[in-house]
Protein backbone atom coordinates (compact mmCIF):
# COMPACT_ATOMS: atom_id res chain seq x y z
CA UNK A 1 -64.38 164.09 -22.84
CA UNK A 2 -60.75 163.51 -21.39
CA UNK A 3 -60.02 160.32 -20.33
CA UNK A 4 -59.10 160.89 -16.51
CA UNK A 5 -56.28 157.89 -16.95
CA UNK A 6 -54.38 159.90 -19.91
CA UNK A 7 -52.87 162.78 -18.04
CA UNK A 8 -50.89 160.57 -14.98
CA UNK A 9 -49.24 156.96 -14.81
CA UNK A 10 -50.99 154.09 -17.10
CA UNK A 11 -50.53 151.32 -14.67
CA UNK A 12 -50.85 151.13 -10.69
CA UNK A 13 -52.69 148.88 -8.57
CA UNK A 14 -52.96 148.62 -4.49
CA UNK A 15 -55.20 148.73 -1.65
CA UNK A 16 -56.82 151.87 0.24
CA UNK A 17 -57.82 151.17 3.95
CA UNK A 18 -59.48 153.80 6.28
CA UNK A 19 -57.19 155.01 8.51
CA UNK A 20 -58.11 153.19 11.74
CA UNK A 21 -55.60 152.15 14.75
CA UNK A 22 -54.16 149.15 13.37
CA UNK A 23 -51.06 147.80 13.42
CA UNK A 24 -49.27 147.99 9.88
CA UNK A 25 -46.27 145.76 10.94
CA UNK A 26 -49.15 143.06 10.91
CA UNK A 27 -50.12 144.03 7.11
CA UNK A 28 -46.75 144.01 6.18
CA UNK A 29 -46.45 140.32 7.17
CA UNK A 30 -49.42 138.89 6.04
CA UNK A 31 -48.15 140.44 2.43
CA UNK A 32 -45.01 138.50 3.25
CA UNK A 33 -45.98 135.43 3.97
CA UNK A 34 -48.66 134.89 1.38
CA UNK A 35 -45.68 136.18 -1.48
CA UNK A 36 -43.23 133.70 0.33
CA UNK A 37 -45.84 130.88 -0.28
CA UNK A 38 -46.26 131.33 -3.71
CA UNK A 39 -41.90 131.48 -3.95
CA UNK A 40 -41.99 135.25 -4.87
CA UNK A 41 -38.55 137.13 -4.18
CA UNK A 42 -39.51 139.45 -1.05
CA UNK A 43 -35.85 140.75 -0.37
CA UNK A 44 -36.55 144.47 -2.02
CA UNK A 45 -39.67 144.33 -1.40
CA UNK A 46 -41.33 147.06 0.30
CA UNK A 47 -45.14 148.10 1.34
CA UNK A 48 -45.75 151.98 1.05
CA UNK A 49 -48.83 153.37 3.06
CA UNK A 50 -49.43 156.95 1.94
CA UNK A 51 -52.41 158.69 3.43
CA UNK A 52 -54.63 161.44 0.94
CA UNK A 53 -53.60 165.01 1.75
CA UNK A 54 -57.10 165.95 2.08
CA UNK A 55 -58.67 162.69 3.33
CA UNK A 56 -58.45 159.89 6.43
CA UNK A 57 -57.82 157.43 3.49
CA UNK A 58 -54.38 155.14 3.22
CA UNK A 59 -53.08 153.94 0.07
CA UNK A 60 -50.60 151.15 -0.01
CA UNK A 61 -48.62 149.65 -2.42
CA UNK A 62 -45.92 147.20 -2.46
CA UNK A 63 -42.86 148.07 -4.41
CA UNK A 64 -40.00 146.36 -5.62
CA UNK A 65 -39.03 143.82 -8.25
CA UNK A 66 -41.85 141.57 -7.07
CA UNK A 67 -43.88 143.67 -9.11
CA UNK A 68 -41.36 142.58 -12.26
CA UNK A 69 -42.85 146.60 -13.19
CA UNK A 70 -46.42 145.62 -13.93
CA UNK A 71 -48.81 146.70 -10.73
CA UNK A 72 -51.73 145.93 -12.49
CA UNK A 73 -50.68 142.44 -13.04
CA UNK A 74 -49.10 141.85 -9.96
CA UNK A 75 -52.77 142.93 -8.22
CA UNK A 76 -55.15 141.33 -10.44
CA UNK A 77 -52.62 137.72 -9.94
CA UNK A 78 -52.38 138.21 -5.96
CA UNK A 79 -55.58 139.59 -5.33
CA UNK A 80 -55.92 137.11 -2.33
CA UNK A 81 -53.67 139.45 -0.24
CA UNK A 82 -56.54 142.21 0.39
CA UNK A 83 -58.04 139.24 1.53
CA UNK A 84 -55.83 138.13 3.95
CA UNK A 85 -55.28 141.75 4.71
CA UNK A 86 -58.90 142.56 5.89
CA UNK A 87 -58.27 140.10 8.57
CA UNK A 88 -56.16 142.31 10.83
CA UNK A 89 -58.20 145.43 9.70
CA UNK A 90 -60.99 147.08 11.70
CA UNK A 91 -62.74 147.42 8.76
CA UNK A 92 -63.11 146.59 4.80
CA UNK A 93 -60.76 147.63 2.51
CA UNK A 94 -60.22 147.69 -1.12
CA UNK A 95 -58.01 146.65 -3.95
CA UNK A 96 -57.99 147.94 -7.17
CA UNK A 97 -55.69 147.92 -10.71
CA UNK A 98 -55.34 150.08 -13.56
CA UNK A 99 -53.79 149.57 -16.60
CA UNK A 100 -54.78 152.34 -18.88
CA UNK A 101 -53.05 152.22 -22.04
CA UNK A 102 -53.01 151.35 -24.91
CA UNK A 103 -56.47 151.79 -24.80
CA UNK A 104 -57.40 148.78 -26.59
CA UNK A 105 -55.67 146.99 -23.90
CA UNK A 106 -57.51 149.09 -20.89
CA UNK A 107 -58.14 146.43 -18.19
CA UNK A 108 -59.22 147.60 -14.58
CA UNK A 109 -60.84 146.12 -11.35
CA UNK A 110 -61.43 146.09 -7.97
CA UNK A 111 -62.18 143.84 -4.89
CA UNK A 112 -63.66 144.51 -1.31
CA UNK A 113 -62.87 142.47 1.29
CA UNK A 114 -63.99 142.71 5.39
CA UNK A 115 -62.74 139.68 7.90
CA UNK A 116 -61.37 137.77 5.02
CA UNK A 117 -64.70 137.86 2.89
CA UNK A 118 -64.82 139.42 -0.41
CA UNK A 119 -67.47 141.57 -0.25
CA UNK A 120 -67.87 142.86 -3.91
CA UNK A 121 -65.63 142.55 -6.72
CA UNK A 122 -65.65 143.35 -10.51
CA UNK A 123 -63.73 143.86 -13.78
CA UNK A 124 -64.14 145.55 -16.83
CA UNK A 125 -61.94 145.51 -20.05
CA UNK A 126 -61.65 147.37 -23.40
CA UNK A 127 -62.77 143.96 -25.36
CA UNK A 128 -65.73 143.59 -22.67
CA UNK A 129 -68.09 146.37 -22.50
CA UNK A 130 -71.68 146.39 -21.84
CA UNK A 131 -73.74 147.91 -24.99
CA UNK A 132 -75.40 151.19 -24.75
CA UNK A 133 -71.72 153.02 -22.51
CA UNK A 134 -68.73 152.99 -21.31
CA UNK A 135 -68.14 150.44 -17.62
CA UNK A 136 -65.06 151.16 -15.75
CA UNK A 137 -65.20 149.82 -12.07
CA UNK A 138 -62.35 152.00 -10.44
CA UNK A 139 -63.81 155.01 -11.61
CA UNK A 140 -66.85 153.90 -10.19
CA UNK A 141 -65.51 153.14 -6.37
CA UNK A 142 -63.49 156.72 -6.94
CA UNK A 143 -66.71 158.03 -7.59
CA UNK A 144 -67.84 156.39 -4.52
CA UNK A 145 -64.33 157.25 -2.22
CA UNK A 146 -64.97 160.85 -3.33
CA UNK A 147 -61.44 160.75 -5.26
CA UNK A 148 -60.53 160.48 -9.11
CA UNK A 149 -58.19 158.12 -10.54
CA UNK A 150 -55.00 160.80 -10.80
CA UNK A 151 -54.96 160.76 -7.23
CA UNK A 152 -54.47 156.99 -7.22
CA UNK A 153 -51.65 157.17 -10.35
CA UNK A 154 -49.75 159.91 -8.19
CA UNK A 155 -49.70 157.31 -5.05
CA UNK A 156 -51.54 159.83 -3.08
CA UNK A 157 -48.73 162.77 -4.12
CA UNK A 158 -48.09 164.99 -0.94
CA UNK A 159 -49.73 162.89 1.63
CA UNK A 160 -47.47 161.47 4.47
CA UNK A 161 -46.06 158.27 4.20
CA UNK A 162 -44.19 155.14 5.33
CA UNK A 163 -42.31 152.46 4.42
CA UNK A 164 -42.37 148.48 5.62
CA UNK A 165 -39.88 146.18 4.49
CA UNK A 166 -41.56 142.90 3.64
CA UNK A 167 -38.80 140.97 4.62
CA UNK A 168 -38.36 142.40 8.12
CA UNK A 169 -41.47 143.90 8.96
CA UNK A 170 -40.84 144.93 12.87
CA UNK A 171 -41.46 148.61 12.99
CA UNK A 172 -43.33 150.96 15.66
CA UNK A 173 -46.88 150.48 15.04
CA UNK A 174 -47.87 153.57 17.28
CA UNK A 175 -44.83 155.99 15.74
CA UNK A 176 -45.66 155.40 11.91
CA UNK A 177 -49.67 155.38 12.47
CA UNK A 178 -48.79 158.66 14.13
CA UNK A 179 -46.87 159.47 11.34
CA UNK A 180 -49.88 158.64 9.09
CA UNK A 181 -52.37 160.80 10.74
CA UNK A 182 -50.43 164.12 10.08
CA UNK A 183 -48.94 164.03 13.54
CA UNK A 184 -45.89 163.40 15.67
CA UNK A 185 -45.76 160.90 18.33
CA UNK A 186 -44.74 163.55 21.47
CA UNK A 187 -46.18 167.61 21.03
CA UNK A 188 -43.60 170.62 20.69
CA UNK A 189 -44.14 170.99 24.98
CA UNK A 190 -43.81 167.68 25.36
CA UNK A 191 -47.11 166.32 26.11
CA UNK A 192 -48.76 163.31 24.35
CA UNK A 193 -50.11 164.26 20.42
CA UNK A 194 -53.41 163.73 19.29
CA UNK A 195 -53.99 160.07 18.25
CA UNK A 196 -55.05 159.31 15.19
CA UNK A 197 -58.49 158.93 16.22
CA UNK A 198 -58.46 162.58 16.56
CA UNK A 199 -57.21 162.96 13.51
CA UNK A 200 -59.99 160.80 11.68
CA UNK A 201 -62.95 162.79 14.16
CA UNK A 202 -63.47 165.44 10.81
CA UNK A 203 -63.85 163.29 7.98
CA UNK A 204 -67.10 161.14 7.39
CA UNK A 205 -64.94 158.44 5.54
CA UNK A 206 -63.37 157.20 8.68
CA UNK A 207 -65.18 157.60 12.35
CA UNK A 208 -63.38 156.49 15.18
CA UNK A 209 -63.64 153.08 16.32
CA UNK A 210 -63.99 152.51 20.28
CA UNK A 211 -61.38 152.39 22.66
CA UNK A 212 -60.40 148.60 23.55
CA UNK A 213 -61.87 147.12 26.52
CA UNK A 214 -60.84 147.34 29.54
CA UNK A 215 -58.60 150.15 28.19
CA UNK A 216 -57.76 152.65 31.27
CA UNK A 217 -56.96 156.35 31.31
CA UNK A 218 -53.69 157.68 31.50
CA UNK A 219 -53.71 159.15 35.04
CA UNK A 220 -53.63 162.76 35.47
CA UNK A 221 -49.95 164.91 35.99
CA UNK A 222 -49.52 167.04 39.20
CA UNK A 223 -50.52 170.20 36.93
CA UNK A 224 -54.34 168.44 36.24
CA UNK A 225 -53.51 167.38 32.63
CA UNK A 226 -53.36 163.80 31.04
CA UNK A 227 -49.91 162.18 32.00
CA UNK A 228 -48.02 160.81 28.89
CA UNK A 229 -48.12 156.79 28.79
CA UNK A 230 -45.00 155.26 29.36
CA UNK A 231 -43.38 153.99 26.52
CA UNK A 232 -43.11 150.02 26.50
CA UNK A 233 -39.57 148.75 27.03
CA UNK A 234 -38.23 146.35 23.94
CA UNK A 235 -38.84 143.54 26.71
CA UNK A 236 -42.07 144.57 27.28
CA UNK A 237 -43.31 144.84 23.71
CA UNK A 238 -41.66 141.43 23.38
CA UNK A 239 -43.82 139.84 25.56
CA UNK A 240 -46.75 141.58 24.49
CA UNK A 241 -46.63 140.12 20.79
CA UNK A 242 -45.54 136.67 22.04
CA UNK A 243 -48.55 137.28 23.78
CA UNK A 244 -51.10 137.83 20.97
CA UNK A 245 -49.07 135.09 19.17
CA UNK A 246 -49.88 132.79 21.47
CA UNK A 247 -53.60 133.78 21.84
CA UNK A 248 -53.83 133.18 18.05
CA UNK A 249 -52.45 129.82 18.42
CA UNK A 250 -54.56 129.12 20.52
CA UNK A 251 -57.85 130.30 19.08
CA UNK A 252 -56.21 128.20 15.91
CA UNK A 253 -55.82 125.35 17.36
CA UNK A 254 -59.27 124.87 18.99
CA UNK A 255 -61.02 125.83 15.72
CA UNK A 256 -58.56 123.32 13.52
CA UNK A 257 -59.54 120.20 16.72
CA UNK A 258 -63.67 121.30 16.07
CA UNK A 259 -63.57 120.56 12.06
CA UNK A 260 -61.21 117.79 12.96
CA UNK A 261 -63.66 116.19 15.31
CA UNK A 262 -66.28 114.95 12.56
CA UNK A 263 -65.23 115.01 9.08
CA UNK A 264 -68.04 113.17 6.64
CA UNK A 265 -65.98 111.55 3.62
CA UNK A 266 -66.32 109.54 0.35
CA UNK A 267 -64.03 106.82 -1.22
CA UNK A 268 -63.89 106.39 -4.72
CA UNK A 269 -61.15 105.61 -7.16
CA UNK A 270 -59.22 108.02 -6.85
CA UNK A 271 -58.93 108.77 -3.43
CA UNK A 272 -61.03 109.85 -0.23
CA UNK A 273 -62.61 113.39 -0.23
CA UNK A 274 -63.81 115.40 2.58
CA UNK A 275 -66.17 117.94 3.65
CA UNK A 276 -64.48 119.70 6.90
CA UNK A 277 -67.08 122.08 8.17
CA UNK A 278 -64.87 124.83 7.34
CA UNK A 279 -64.70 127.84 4.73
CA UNK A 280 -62.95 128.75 1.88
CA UNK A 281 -61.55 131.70 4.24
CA UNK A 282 -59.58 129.29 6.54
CA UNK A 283 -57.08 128.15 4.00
CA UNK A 284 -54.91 127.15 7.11
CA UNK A 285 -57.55 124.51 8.41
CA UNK A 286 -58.34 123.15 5.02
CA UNK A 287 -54.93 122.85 3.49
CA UNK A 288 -54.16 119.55 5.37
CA UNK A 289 -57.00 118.12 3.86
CA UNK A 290 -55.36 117.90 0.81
CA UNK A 291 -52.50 115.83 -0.81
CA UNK A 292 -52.46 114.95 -3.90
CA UNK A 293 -50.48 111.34 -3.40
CA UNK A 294 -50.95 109.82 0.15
CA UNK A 295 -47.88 108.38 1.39
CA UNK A 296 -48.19 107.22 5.12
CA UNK A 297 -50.74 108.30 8.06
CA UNK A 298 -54.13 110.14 6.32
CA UNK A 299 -54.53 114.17 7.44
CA UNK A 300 -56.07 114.38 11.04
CA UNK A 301 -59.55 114.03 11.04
CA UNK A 302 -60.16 111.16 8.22
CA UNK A 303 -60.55 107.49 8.77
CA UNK A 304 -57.13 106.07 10.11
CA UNK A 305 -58.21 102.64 9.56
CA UNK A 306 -58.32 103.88 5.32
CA UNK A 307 -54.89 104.75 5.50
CA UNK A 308 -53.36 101.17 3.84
CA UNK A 309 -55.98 100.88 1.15
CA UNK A 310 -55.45 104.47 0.17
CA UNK A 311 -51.76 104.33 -0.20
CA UNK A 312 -50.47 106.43 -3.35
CA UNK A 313 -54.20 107.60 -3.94
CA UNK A 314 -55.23 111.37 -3.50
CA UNK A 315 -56.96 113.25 -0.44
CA UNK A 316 -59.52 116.15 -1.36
CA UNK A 317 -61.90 118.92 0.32
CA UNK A 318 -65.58 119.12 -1.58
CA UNK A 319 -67.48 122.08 0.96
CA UNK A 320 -69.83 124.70 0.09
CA UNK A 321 -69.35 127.60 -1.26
CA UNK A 322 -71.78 130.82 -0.96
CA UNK A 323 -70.61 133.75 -3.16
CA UNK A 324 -68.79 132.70 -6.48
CA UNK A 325 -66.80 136.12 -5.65
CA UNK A 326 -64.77 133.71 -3.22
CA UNK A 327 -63.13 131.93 -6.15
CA UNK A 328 -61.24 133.11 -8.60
CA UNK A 329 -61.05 133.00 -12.48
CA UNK A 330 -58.07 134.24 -14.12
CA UNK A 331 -56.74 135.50 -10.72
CA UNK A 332 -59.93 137.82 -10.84
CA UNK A 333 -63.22 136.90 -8.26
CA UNK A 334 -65.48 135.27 -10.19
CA UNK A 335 -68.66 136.80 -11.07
CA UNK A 336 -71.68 136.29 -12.61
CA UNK A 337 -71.49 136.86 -15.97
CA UNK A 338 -67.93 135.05 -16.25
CA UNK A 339 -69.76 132.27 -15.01
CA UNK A 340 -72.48 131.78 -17.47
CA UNK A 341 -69.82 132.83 -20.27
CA UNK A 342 -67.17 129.71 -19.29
CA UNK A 343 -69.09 127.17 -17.38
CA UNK A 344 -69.34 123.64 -19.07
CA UNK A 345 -72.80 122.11 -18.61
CA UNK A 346 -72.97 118.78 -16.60
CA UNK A 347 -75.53 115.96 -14.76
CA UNK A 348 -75.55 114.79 -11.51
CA UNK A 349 -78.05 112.64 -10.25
CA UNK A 350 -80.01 113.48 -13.52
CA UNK A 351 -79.97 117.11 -12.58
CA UNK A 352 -78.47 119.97 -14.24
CA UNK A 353 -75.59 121.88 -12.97
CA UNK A 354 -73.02 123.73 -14.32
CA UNK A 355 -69.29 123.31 -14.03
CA UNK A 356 -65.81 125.60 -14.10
CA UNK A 357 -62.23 125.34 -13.10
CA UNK A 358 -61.56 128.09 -10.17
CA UNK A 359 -58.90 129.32 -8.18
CA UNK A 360 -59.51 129.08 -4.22
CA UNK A 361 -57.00 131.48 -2.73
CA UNK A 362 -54.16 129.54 -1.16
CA UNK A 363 -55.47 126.03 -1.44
CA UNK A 364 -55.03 125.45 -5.50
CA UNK A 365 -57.28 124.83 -8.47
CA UNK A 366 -60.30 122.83 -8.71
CA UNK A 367 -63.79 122.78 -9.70
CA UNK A 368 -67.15 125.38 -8.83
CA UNK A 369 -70.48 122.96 -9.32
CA UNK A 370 -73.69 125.30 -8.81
CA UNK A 371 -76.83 125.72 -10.79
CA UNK A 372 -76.01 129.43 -11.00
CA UNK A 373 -77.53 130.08 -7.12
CA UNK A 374 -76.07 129.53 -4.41
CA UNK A 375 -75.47 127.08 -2.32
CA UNK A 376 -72.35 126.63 -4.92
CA UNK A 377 -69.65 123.90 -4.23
CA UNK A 378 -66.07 123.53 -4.71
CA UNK A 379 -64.11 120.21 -4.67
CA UNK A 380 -60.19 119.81 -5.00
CA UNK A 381 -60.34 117.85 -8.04
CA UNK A 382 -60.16 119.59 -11.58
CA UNK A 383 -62.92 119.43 -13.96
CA UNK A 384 -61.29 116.40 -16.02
CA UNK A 385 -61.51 114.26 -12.49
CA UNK A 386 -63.94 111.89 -11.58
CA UNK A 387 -66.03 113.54 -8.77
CA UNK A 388 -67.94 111.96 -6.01
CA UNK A 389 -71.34 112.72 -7.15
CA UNK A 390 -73.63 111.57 -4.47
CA UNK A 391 -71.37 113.85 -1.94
CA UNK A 392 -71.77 116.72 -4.38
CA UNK A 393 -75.65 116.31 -4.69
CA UNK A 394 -75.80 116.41 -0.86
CA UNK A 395 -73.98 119.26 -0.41
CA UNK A 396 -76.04 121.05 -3.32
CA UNK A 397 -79.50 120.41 -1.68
C-alpha cells in the first residue's frame, strides 16, 4: 500500500472552515492578536484562505517566518487559535498537522472546535500506535471531509484564493468571500453576482445559513429585476464596525460585572484563590483573576478588605472543568489515554484523584484534578503548589 503522505509535501498544518458568509478580516485578527500575545513576530505574516476546486471547503494557512518553516509545529504549539477562531465562525471548524517523514518521526492530529469549544481532538504518532493497525487521525477526518491528504499538502492546488496580512488585517469582507466562492463581486452586465450562498446551494458539505434578521430586500430596478445594493461609503463601513465594536464591549462588559458580582474564595499560604463562575473559554474574564505577586488593590471581584494581608502573595482561579479536551498537554488537547499515561496519583479529603500539569489556552499552566470523569477541575497553581483542598473537594462533588 502507498503511503498517501509520500508522493506531496511532508509537513503542513492549518484549518478548513465551510465556506459560510463570514467575515475573514475578523479571522485574520483573532490570529493576530493571540500570536502578538504570546510575542510572536507578525510583520510577514500572512493568512491564506484557499477554497477546494471541487468543494465549498476553505483551507487556511498562515505563512511567513512565524512558522520558523515547521507548520506542523507551529499548529500542534498554537492550537488555541482554531479555538478562538470558531468564535466568529457560523459553524465548527477544524485544525489539523502533518508531519510525514521520516516515518519514524510521523506525528499528526487534529482539533474541532464550534463557539470556542473543542469539540473533538486527537493525535497519533509513529512511537504510539494502537496494537492490531495502523491510527492516523487526519486521514481519518479526510476520510470523513470526503478529501485525501495530497489535497491538503498541495494547499488546495487550483482553488481560488486570498491573502490577509496579519498585521493589517482591513480588507473587503464581501469582495474576497466573493472571490472565494468562484465569483466576482458585480456580473459581466453589471448586475449583482451570485453570493456565496448560491455558490454553497450544490454541495452537502456546506448549506446555506439564513439571511440575518431583519435583513430587507434589495428593491426592485425600473426593468422588474433586483436593484444592486449600494456599496457602503469608507465612512459608512467605519461606523458600522465601530458599531459591532462597541456592541461587543458591551456584551463584555456585562458578562465580566456578572462573575464579578459573587466570587467564592479561599486563603491559604500562598495566596487567595477564586472560583469566578466562568469557563475556561473566556480567557478575557478570567485572566484578571490571576497574578502571580499581588502588589496593591486585589482583581475586581475579591475581598478588598484582604488586600494588606495579601501583599506580595499570589491570586489564582480553581473552576471546573468538563472535557479534558479543553486543556492542553504538550500543546496537544488532552485526552484520555494521555491522561491515565501521565497523571500522578493524589488524596484529598481521603479520596482518590488524580493529578497533571495542563496548559489552559491563554491563561498559563497549572494543574487538572479529576478522578478520570468529569466534573474535572483546574486551578492556577502547578502541581508542586500547595492547593486549597477543601475548595477543590467542593468543586469535585
Amino acid at each position: 500500500m502507498i503511503d498517501p503522505i509520500a508522493s506531496t509535501s511532508t509537513k503542513h498544518g492549518g484549518i478548513l472552515i465551510p465556506l459560510d458568509p463570514f467575515r475573514v478580516s475578523h479571522l485574520a485578527a483573532v490570529a493576530a492578536e493571540l500570536l502578538v500575545s504570546k510575542a510572536r513576530n507578525i510583520n510577514d505574516a500572512q493568512l491564506v484562505l484557499t477554497r477546494h476546486p471541487q468543494t465549498q471547503l476553505l483551507l487556511g494557512r498562515i505563512e511567513g517566518s512565524v512558522l520558523d518553516g515547521d507548520p506542523p509545529t507551529f499548529w500542534r504549539e498554537n492550537a488555541d487559535i482554531v479555538v478562538a477562531m470558531s468564535q466568529v465562525l457560523p459553524r465548527q471548524c477544524f485544525m489539523y498537522y502533518v508531519n510525514g517523514a521520516p516515518p519514524a518521526e510521523r506525528r499528526e492530529g487534529f482539533v474541532v472546535a464550534q463557539r470556542g469549544q473543542v469539540l473533538a481532538a486527537d493525535e497519533s504518532s509513529a512511537d504510539r500506535q494502537p496494537p492490531g493497525g495502523a491510527h492516523w487521525p487526519v486521514e481519518k477526518l479526510c476520510e470523513q471531509l470526503r478529501l485525501s491528504i495530497d489535497d491538503l499538502a498541495s494547499g488546495f492546488a487550483g482553488g481560488p484564493s486570498v491573502s490577509i496580512s496579519l498585521i493589517d488585517p482591513n480588507v473587503d469582507d464581501q469582495a474576497m468571500l466573493m472571490t472565494l466562492a468562484g465569483q466576482p463581486p458585480v456580473g459581466a452586465d453589471g448586475a449583482p453576482a451570485p453570493g456565496p450562498d448560491q455558490a454553497m446551494a450544490a454541495d452537502p458539505l456546506a448549506a446555506p445559513s439564513p439571511a440575518p434578521a431583519g435583513a430587507a430586500a434589495a428593491a426592485p430596478g425600473a426593468d422588474g429585476a433586483p436593484a444592486a445594493p449600494s456599496k457602503p461609503t469608507v465612512a459608512e463601513d467605519l461606523k458600522r464596525r465601530q458599531q459591532e465594536r462597541d456592541a461587543d464591549d458591551a456584551v463584555y462588559r456585562q458578562r465580566a460585572d456578572q462573575v464579578k458580582s459573587d466570587v467564592p474564595v479561599a486563603i491559604d499560604a500562598l495566596g487567595i484563590v477564586a472560583c469566578p463562575r466562568a469557563e475556561l473559554s473566556e480567557p478575557d474574564i478570567l485572566g484578571p483573576f490571576i497574578v502571580s505577586k499581588i502588589d496593591g488593590d486585589l482583581p475586581a471581584g475579591l475581598p478588598r478588605d484582604q488586600a494588606e494581608a495579601l501583599q506580595g502573595k499570589r491570586s489564582d482561579v480553581a473552576l471546573r472543568v468538563d472535557f479534558l479536551s479543553e486543556v492542553f498537554l504538550e500543546s496537544a488537547p488532552l485526552s484520555r489515554p494521555a491522561l491515565q499515561e501521565r497523571a500522578t496519583p493524589m488524596t484529598l479529603g481521603g479520596r482518590e484523584f488524580m493529578s497533571l500539569e495542563v496548559l489552559a489556552p491563554r491563561l498559563g499552566y497549572g494543574t487538572l484534578i479529576t478522578t478520570g470523569k468529569a466534573p474535572h477541575v483546574f486551578v492556577s497553581r502547578k502541581p508542586e503548589l500547595p492547593l486549597p483542598e477543601a475548595l477543590l473537594l467542593t468543586l469535585l462533588d
